[in-house]
C-alpha atoms as a PDB file:
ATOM      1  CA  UNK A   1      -8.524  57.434 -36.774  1.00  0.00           C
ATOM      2  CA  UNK A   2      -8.995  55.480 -33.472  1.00  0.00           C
ATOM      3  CA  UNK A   3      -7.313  57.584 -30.675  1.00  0.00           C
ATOM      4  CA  UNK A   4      -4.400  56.054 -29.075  1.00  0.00           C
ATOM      5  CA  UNK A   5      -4.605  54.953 -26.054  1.00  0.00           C
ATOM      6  CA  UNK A   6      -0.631  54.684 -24.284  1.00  0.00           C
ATOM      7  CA  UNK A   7       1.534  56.514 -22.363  1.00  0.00           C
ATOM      8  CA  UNK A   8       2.789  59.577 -23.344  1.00  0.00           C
ATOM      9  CA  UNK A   9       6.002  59.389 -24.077  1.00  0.00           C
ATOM     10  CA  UNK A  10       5.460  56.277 -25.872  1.00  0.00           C
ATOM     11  CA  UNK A  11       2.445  57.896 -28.038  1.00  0.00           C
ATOM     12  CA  UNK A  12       4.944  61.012 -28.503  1.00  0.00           C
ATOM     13  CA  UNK A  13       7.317  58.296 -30.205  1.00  0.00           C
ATOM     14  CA  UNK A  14       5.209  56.339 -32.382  1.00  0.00           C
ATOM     15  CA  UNK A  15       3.605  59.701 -33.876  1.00  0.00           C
ATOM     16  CA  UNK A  16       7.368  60.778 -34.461  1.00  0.00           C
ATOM     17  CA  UNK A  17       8.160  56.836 -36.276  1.00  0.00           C
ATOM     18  CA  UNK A  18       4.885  57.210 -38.498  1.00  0.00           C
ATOM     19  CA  UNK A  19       5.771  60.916 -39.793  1.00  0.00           C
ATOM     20  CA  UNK A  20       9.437  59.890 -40.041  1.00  0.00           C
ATOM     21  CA  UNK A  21       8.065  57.367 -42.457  1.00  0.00           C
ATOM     22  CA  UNK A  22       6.324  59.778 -44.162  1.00  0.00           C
ATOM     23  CA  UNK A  23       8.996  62.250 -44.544  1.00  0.00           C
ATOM     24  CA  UNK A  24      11.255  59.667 -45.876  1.00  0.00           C
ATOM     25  CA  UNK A  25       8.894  58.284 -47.986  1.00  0.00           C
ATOM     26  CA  UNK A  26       8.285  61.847 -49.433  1.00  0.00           C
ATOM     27  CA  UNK A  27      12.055  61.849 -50.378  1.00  0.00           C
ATOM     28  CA  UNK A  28      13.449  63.927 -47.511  1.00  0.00           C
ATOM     29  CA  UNK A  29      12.752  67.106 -49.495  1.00  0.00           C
ATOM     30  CA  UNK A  30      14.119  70.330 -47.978  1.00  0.00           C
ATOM     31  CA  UNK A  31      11.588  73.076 -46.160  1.00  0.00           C
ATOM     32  CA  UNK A  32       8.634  70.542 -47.187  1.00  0.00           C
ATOM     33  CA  UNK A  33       5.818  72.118 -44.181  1.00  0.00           C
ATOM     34  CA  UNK A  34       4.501  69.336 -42.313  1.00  0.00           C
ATOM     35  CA  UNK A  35       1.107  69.110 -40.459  1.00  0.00           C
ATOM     36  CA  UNK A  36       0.348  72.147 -38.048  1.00  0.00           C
ATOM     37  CA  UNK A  37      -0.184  71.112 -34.790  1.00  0.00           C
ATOM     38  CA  UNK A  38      -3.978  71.270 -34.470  1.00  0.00           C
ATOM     39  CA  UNK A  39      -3.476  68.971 -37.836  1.00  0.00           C
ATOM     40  CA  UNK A  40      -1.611  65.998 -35.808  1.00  0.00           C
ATOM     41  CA  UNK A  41      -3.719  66.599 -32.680  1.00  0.00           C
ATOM     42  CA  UNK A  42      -7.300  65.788 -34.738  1.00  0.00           C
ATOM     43  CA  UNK A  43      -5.359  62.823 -36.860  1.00  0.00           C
ATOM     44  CA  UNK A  44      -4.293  61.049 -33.499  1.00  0.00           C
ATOM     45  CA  UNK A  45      -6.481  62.436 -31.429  1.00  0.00           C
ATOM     46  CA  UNK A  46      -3.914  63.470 -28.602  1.00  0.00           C
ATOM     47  CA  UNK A  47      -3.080  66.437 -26.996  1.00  0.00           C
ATOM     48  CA  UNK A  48      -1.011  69.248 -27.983  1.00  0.00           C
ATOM     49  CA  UNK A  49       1.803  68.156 -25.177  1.00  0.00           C
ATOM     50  CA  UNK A  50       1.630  64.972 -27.393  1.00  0.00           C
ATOM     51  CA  UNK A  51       2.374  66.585 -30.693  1.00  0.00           C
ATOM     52  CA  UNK A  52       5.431  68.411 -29.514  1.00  0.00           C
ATOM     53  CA  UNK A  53       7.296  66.159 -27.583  1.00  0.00           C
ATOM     54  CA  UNK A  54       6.909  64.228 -31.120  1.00  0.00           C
ATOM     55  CA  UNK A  55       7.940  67.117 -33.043  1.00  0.00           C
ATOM     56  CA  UNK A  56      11.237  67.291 -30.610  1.00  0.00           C
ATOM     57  CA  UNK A  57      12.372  63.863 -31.520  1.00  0.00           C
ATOM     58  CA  UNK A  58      12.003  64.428 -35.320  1.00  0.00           C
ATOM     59  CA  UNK A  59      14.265  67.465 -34.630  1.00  0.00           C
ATOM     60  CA  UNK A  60      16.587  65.818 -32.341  1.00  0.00           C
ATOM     61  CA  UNK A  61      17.002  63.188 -35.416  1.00  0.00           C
ATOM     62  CA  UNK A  62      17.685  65.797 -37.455  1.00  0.00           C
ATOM     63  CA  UNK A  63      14.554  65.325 -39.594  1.00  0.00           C
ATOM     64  CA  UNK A  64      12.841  68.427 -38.976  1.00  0.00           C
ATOM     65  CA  UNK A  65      13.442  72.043 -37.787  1.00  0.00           C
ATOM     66  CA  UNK A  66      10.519  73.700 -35.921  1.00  0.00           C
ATOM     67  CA  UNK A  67      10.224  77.721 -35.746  1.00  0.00           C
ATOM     68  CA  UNK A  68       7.481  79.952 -34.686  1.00  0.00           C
ATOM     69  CA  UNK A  69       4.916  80.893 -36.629  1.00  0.00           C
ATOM     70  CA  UNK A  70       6.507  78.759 -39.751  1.00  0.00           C
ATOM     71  CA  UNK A  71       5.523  75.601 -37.957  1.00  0.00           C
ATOM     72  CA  UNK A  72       7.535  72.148 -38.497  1.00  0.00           C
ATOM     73  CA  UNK A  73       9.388  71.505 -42.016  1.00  0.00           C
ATOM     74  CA  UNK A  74      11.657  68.877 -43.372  1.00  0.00           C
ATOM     75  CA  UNK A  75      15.211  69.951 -42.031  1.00  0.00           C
ATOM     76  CA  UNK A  76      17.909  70.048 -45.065  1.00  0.00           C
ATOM     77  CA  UNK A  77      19.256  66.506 -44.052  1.00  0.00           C
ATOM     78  CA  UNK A  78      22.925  66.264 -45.233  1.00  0.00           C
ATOM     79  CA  UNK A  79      23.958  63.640 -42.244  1.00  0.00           C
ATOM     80  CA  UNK A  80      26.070  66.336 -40.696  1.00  0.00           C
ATOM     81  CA  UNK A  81      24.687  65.567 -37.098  1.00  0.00           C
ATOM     82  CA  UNK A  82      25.324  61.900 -37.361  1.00  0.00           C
ATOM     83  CA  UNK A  83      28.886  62.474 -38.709  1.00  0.00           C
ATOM     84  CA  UNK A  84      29.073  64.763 -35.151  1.00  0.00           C
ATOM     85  CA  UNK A  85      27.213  62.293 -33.026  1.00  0.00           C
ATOM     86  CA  UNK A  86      29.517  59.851 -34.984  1.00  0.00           C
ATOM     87  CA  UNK A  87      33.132  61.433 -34.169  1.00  0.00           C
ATOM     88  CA  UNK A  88      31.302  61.718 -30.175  1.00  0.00           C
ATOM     89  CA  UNK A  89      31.253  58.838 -29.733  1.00  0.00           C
ATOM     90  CA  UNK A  90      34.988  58.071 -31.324  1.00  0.00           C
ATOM     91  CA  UNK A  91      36.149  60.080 -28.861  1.00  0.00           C
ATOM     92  CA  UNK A  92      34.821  58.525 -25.885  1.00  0.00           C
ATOM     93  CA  UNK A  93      36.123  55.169 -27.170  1.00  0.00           C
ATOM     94  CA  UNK A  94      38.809  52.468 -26.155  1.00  0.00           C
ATOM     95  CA  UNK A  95      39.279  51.731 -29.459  1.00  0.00           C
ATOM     96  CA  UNK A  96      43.203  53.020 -30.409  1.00  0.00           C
ATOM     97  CA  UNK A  97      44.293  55.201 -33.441  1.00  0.00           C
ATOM     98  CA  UNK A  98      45.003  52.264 -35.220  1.00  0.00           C
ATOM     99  CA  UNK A  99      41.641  50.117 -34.720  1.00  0.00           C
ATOM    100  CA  UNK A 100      40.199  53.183 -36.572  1.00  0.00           C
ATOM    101  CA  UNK A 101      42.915  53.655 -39.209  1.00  0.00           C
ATOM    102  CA  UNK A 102      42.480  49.395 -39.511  1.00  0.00           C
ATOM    103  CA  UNK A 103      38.675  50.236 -40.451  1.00  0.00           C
ATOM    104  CA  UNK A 104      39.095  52.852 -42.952  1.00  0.00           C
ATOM    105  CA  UNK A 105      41.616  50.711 -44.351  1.00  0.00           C
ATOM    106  CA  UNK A 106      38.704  48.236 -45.006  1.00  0.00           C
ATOM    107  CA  UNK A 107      35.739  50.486 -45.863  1.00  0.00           C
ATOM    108  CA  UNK A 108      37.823  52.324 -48.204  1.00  0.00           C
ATOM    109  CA  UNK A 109      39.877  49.364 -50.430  1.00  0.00           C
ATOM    110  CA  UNK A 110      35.951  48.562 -51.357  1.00  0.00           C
ATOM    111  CA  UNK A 111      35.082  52.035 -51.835  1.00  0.00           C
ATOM    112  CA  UNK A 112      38.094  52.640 -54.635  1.00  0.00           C
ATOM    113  CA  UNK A 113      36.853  48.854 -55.921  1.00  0.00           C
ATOM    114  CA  UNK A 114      33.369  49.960 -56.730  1.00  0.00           C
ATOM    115  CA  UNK A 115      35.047  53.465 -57.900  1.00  0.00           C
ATOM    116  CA  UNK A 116      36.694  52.108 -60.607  1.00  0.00           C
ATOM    117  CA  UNK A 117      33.754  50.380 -61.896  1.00  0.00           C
ATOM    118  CA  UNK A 118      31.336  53.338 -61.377  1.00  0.00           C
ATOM    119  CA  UNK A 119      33.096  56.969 -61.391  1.00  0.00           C
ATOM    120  CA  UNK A 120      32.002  59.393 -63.848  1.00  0.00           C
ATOM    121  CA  UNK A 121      33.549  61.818 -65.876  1.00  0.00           C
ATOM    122  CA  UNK A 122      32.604  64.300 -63.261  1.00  0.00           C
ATOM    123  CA  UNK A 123      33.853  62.023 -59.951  1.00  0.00           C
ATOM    124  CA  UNK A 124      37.055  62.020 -61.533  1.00  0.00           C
ATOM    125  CA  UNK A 125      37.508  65.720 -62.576  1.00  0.00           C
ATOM    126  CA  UNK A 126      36.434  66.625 -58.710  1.00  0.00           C
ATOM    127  CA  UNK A 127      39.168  64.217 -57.846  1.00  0.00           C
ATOM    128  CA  UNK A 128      42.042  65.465 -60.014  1.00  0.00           C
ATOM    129  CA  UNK A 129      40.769  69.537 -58.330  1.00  0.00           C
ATOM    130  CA  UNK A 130      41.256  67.953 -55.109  1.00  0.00           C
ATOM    131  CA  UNK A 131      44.817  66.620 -55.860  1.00  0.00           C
ATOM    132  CA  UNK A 132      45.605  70.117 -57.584  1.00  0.00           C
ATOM    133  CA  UNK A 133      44.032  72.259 -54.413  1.00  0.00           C
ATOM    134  CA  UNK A 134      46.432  69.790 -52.227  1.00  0.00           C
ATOM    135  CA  UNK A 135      49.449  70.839 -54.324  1.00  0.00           C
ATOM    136  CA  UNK A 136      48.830  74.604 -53.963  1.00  0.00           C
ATOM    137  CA  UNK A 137      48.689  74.086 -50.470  1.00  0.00           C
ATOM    138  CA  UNK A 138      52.711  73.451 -51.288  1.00  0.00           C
ATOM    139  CA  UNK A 139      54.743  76.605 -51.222  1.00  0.00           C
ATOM    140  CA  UNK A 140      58.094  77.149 -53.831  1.00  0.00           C
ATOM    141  CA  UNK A 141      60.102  76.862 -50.289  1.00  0.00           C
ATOM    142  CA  UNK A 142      58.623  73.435 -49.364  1.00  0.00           C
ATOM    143  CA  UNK A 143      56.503  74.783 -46.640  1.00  0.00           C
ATOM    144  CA  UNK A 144      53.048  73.946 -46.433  1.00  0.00           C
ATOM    145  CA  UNK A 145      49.837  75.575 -45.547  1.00  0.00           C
ATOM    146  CA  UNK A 146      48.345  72.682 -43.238  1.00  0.00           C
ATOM    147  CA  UNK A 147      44.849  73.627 -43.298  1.00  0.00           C
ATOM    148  CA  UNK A 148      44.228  73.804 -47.047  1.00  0.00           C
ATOM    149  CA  UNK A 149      46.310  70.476 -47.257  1.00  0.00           C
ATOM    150  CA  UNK A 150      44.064  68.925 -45.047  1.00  0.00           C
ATOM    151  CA  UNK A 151      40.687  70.223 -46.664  1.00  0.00           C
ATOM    152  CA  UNK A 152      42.255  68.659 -49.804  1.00  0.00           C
ATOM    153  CA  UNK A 153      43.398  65.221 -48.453  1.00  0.00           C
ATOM    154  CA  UNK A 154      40.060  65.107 -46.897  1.00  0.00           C
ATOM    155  CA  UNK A 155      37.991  65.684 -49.695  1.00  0.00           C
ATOM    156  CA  UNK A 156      39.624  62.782 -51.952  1.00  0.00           C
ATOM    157  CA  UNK A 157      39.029  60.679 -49.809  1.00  0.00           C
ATOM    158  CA  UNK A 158      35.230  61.909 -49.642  1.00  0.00           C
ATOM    159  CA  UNK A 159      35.059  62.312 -52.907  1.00  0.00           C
ATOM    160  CA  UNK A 160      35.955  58.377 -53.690  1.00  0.00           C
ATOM    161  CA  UNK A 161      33.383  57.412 -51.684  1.00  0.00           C
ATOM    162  CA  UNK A 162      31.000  59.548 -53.604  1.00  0.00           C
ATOM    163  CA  UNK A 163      32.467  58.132 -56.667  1.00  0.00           C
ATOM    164  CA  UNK A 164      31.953  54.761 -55.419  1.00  0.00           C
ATOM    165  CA  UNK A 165      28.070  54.854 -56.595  1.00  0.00           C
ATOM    166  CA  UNK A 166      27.127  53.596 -53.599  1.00  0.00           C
ATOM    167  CA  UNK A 167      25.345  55.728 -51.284  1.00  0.00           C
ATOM    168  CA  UNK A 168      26.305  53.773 -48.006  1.00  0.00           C
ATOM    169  CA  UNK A 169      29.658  54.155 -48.622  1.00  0.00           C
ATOM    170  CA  UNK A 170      29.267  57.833 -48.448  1.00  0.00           C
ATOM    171  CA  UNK A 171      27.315  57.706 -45.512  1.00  0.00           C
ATOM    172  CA  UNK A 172      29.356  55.037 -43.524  1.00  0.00           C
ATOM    173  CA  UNK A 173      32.863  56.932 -44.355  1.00  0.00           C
ATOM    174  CA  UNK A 174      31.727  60.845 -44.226  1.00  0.00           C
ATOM    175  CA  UNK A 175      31.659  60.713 -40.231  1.00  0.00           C
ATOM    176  CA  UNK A 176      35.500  58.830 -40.485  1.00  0.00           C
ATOM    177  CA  UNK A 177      36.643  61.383 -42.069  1.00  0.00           C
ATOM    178  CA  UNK A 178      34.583  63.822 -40.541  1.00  0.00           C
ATOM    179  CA  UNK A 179      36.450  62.741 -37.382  1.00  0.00           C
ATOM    180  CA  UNK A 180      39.640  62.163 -38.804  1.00  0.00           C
ATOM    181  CA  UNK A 181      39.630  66.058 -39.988  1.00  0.00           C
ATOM    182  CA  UNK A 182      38.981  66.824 -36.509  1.00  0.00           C
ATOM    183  CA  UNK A 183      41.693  65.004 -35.470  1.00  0.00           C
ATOM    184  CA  UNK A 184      45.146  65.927 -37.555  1.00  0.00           C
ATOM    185  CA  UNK A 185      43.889  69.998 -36.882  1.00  0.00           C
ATOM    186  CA  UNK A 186      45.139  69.611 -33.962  1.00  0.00           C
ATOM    187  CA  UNK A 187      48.220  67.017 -34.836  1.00  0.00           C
ATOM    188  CA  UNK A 188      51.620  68.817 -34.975  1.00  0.00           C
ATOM    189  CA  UNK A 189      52.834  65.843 -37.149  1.00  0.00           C
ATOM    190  CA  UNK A 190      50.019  66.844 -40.204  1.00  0.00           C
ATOM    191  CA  UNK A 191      50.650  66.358 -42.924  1.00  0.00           C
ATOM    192  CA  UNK A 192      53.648  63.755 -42.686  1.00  0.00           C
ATOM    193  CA  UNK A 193      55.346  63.898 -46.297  1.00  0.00           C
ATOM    194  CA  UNK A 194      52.729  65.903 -48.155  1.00  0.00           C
ATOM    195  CA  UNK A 195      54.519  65.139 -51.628  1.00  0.00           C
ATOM    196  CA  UNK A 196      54.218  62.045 -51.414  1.00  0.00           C
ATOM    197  CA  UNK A 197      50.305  61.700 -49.764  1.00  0.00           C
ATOM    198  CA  UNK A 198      49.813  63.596 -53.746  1.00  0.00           C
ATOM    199  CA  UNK A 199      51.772  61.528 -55.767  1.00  0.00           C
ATOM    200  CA  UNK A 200      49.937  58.310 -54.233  1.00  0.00           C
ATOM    201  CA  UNK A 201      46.565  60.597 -54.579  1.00  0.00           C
ATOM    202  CA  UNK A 202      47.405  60.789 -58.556  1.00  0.00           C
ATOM    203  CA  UNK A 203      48.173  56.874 -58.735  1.00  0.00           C
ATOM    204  CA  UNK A 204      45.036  56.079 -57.424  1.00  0.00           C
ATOM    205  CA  UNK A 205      43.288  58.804 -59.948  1.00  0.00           C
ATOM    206  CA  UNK A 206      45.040  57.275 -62.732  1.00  0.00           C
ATOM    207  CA  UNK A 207      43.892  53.795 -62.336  1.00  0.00           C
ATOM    208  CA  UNK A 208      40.621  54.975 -61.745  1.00  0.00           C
ATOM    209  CA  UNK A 209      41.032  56.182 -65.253  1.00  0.00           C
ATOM    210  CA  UNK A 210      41.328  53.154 -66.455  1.00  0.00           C
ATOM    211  CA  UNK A 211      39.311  51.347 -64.571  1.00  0.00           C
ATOM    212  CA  UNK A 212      41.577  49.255 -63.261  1.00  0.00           C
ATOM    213  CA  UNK A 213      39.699  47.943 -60.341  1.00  0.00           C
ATOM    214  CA  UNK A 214      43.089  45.889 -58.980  1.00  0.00           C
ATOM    215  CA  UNK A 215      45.703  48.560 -59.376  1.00  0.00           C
ATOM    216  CA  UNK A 216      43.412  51.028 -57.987  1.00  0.00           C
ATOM    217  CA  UNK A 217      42.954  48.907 -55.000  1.00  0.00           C
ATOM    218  CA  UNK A 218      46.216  47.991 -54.859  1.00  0.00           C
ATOM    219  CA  UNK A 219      47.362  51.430 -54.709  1.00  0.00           C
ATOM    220  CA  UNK A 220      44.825  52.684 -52.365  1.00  0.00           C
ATOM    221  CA  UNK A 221      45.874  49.688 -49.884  1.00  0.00           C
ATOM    222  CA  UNK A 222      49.468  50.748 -49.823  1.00  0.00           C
ATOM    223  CA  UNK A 223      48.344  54.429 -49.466  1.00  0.00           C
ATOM    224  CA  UNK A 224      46.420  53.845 -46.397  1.00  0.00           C
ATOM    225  CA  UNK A 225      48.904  50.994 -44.891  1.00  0.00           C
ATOM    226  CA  UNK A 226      51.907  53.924 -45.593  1.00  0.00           C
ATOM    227  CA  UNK A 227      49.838  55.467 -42.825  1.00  0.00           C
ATOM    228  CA  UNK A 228      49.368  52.114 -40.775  1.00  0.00           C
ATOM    229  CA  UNK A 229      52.860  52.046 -40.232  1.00  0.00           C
ATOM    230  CA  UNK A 230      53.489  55.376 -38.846  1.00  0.00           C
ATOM    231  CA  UNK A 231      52.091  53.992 -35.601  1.00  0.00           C
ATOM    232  CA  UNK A 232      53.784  50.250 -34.974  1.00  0.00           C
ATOM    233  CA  UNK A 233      53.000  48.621 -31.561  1.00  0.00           C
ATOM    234  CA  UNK A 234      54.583  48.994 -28.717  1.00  0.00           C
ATOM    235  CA  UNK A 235      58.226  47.668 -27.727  1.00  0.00           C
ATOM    236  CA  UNK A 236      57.964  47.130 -24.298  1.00  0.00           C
ATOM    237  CA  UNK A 237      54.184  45.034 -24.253  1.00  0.00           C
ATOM    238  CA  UNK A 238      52.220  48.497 -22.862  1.00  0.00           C
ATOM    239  CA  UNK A 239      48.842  49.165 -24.305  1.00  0.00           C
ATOM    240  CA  UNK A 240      48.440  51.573 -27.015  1.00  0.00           C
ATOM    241  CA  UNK A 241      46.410  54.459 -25.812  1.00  0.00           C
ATOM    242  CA  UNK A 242      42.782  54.688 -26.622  1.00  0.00           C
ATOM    243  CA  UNK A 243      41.366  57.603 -28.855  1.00  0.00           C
ATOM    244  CA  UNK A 244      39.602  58.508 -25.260  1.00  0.00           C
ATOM    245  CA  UNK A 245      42.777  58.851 -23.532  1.00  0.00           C
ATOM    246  CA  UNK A 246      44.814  60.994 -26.321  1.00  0.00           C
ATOM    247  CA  UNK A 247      41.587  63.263 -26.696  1.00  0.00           C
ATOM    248  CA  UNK A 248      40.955  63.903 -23.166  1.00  0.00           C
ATOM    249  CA  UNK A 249      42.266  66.753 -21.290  1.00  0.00           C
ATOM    250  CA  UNK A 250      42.550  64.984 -18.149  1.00  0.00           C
ATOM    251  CA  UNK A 251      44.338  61.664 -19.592  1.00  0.00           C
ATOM    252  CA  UNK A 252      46.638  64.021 -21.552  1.00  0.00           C
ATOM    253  CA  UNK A 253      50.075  63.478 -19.571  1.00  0.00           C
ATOM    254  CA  UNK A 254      49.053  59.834 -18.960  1.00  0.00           C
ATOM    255  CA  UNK A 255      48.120  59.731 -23.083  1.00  0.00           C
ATOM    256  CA  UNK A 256      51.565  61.322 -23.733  1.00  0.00           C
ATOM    257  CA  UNK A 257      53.723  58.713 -21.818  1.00  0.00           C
ATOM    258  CA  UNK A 258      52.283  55.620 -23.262  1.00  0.00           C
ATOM    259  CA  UNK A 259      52.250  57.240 -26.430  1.00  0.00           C
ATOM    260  CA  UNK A 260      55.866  57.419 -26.213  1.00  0.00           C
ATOM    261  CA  UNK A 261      56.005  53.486 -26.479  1.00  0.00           C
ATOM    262  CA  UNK A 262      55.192  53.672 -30.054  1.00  0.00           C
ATOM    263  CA  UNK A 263      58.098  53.846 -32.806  1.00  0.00           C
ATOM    264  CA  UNK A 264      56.453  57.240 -34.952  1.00  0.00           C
ATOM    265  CA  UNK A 265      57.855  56.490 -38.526  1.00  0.00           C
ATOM    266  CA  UNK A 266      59.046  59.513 -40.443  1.00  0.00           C
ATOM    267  CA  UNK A 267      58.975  59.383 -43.935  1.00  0.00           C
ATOM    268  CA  UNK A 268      61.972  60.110 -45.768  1.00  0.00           C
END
């Protein structure tokens, strides 16, 4: 192969692009070893330096894991790291509560749409475990065991996209949700009428059922937009705080006073 004649840290790159493109063409298949070092060095005839400032952007990508004397292999890619990188970079936004609840709202009225069409036999069984983990989460005494409720709300929703059939989905909505988990862990208010997040669960299962594409859309919609209206816009014109300013430590008492603006909704 003609040697490469760049910069470093560009040549370090384009090696990473080209075996990126190789990995991915390969399928992405777990623990897969990848050319040794002295391997890449001969094929592109650069230096070792080269070769493993390459090998640290396919890790930092999450494409590969490196170890001593095991070399570089294809990292078990699940898109957990871009779900984190994801929820980062939520946090540091001026985007509100609402601009993100506004967006799932959209992402997911397609996702049930294409459910209905598309879930198996299987989809639906994980859905209808979901719903029954959620309801165990209920105690005989009405008290509820917030973390295992959570795990269960959660998962429905992941497990519609899944359902949907279309991969995208489940990679566009796992890092909303991965972020919205994050988020109500540490929400006094969660969950906010747990009966009923179940019962509007089951609708949505049912018509999925029958593959009712409207009704299961239409029931989806006025499950997410039940949440929508827990947080209504100010009264008095102030600014709704940002996801930044109710997540940072430093904003916090600022965060709390304009978050008193908003009108919280219980639910009877």
């Amino acid at each position: 192969m003609t040697p490469w004649r760049d910069g470093r840290s560009r040549l370090s790159e384009r090696i990473a692009d080209e075996l990126q493109t190789e990995i991915l063409r390969g399928g992405l298949v777990p623990n897969l070893r990848l050319p040794t070092e002295v391997e890449l060095m001969e094929r592109y005839s650069v230096s070792r330096t080269v070769v493993r400032e390459a090998a640290k952007l396919l890790e930092q990508r999450g494409l590969v894991s490196v170890a001593p004397g095991r070399g570089m292999v294809v990292a078990a890619f699940d898109g957990a790291r871009i779900a984190e990188q994801f929820s980062i970079l939520m946090l540091a936004s001026d985007g509100t509560f609402g601009d993100l609840l506004e967006l799932r709202l959209a992402l997911e009225l397609q996702v049930t749409t294409a459910a209905a069409a598309s879930a198996t036999t299987d989809d639906l069984d994980r859905l209808a475990a979901s719903i029954s983990e959620g309801s165990a989460a209920i105690g005989e005494d009405g008290s509820v065991d917030a973390e295992a409720f959570l795990d269960a709300d959660m998962n429905f929703h992941e497990l519609l996209a899944q359902a949907s059939g279309n991969p995208f989905f489940d990679l566009v909505c796992r890092p909303i949700n991965s972020f919205l988990r994050s988020y109500y862990q540490h929400r006094d208010g969660y969950p906010s009428n747990p009966s009923l997040t179940l019962r509007e669960h089951e609708e949505i299962l049912q018509n999925l059922r029958r593959r009712d594409t409207y009704a299961t859309r239409k029931a989806a919609e006025e499950h997410l937009r039940r949440l929508q209206r827990k947080w209504r816009p100010p009264t008095d014109g102030a600014s709704p705080p940002s996801i930044r300013e109710m997540s940072s430590t430093n904003d916090a008492e600022a965060a709390q006073r304009r978050q008193t603006t908003y009108t919280h909704v219980q639910e009877a």
